[in-house]
C-alpha atoms as a PDB file:
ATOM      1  CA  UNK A   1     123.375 134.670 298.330  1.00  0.00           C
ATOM      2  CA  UNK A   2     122.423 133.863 301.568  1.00  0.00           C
ATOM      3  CA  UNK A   3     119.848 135.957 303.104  1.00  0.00           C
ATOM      4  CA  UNK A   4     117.997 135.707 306.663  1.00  0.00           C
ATOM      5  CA  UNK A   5     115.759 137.803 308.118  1.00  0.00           C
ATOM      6  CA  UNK A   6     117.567 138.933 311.735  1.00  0.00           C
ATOM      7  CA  UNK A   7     113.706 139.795 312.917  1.00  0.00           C
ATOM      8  CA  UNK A   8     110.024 140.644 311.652  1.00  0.00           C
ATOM      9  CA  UNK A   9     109.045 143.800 310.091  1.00  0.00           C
ATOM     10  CA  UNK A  10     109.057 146.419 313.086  1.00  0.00           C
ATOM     11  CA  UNK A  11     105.621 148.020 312.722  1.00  0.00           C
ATOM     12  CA  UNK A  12     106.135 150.337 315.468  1.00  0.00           C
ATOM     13  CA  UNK A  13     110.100 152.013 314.333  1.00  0.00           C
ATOM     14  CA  UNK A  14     108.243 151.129 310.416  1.00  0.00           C
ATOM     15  CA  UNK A  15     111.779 149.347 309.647  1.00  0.00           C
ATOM     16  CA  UNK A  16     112.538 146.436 307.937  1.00  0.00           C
ATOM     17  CA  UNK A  17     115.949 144.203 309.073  1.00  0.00           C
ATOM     18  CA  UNK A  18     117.999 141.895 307.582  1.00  0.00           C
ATOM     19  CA  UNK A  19     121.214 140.384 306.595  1.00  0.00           C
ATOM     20  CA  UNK A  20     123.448 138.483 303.725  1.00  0.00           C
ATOM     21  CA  UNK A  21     126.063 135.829 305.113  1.00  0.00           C
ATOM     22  CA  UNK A  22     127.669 135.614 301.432  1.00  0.00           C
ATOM     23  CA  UNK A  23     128.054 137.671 298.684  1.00  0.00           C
ATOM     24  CA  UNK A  24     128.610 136.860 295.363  1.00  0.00           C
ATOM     25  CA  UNK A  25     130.671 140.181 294.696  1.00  0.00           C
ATOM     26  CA  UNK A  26     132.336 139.780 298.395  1.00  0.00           C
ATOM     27  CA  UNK A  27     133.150 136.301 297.070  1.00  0.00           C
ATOM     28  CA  UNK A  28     134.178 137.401 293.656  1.00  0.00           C
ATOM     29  CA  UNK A  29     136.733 140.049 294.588  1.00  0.00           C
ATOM     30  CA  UNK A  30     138.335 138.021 297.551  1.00  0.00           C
ATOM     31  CA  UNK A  31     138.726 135.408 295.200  1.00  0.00           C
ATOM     32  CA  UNK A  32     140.265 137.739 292.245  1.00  0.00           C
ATOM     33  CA  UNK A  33     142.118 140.105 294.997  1.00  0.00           C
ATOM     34  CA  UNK A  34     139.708 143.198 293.940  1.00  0.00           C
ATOM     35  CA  UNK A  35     139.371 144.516 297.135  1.00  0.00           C
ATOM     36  CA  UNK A  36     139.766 147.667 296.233  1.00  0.00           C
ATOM     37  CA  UNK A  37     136.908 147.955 293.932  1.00  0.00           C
ATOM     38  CA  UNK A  38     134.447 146.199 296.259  1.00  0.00           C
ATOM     39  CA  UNK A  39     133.200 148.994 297.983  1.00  0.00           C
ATOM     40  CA  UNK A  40     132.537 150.553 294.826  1.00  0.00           C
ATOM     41  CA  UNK A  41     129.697 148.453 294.694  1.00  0.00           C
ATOM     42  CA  UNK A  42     128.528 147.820 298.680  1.00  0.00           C
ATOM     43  CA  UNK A  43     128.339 152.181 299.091  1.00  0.00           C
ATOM     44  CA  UNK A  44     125.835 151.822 295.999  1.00  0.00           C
ATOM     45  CA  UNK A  45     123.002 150.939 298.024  1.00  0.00           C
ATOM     46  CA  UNK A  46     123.172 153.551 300.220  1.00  0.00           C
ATOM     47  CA  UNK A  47     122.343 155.592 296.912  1.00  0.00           C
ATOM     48  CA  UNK A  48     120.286 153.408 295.557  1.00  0.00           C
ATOM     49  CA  UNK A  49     117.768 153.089 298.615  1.00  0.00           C
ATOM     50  CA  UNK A  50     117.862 157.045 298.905  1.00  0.00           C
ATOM     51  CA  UNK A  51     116.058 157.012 295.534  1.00  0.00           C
ATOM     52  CA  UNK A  52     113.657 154.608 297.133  1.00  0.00           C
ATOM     53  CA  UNK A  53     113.210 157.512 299.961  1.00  0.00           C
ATOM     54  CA  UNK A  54     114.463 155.426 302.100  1.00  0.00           C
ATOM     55  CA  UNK A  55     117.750 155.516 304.280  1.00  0.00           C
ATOM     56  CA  UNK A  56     119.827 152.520 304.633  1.00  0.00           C
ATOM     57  CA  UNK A  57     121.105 151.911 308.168  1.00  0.00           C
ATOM     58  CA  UNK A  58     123.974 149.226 308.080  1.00  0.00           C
ATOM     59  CA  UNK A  59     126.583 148.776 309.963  1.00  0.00           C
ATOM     60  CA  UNK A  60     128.938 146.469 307.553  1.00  0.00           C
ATOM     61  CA  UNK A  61     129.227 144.258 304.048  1.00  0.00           C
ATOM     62  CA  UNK A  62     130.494 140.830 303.770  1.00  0.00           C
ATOM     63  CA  UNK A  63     133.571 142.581 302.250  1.00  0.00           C
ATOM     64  CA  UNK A  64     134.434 144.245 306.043  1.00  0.00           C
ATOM     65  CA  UNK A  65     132.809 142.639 308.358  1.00  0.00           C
ATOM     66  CA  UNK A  66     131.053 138.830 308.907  1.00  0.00           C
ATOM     67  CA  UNK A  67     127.818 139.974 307.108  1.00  0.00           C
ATOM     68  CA  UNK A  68     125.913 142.921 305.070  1.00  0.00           C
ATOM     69  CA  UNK A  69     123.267 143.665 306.784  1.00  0.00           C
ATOM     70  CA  UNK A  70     120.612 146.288 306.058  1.00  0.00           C
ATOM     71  CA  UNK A  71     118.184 148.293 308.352  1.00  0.00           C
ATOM     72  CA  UNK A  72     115.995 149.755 306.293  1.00  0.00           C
ATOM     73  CA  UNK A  73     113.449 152.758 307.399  1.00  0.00           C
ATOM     74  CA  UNK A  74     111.982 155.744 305.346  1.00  0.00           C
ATOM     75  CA  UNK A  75     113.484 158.635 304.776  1.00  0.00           C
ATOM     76  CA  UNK A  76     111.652 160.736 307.194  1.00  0.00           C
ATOM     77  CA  UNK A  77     111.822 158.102 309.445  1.00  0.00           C
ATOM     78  CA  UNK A  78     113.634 159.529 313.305  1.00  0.00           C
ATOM     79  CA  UNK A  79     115.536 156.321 313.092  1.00  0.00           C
ATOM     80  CA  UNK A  80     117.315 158.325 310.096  1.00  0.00           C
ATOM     81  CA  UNK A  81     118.452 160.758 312.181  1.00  0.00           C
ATOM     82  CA  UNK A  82     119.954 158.731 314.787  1.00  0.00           C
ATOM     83  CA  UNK A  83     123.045 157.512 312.471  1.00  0.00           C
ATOM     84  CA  UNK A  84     125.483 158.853 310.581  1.00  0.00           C
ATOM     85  CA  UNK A  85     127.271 157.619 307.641  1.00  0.00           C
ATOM     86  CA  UNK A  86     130.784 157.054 307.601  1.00  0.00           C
ATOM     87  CA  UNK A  87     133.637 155.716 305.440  1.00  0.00           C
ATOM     88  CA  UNK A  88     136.351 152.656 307.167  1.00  0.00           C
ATOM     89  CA  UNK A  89     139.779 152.621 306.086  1.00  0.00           C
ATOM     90  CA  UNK A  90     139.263 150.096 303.366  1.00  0.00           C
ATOM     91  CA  UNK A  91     136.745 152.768 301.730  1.00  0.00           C
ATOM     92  CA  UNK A  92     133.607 151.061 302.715  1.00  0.00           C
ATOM     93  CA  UNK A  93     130.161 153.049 303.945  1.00  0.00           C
ATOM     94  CA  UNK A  94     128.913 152.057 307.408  1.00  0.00           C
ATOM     95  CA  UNK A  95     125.999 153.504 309.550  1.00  0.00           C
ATOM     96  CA  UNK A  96     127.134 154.685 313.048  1.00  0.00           C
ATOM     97  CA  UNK A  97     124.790 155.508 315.961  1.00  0.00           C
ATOM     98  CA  UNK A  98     125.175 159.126 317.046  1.00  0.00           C
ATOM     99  CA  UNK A  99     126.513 159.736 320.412  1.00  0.00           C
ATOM    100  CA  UNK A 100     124.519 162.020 322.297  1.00  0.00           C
END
């Protein structure tokens, strides 16, 4: 896994950013045509940084777009409330900015 850090932690917006370029389950089920079951696994952290209280702003995963990458702020953090969460076509979670 390949992972860079886009910038440093923003102590101001308290978030910290970064991104995967590869993915060994991205490579895995490209490789093995399981597709379908890849987002299975990429909508888990969503989850699994909510039990962190935390909220996971991203806007795609090395299975639908060019990289995963990860914003991630508290819970009761405004940035939260900026984005919404919503599904693609191939079933994967994504993080949009809410128009005002």
């Amino acid at each position: 896994m390949l992972l860079q850090c886009i910038e440093p932690y923003d102590k101001k917006k308290r978030a910290a950013r970064y991104h995967f370029t590869q993915c060994p389950n991205a490579e895995f089920a490209k490789k093995h045509d399981l597709m379908q079951v890849l987002p299975l696994f990429c909508n888990s952290d969503y989850w699994g940084m909510s039990q962190l209280h935390g909220t996971l702003l991203r806007r795609g995963t090395c299975g639908n777009a060019d990289r995963c990458d990860y914003c991630v702020v508290g819970s009761e953090n405004s940035m939260a409330e900026e984005y919404e969460i919503i599904k693609d076509e191939a079933g994967f979670l994504a993080s949009r900015k809410i128009e005002k």
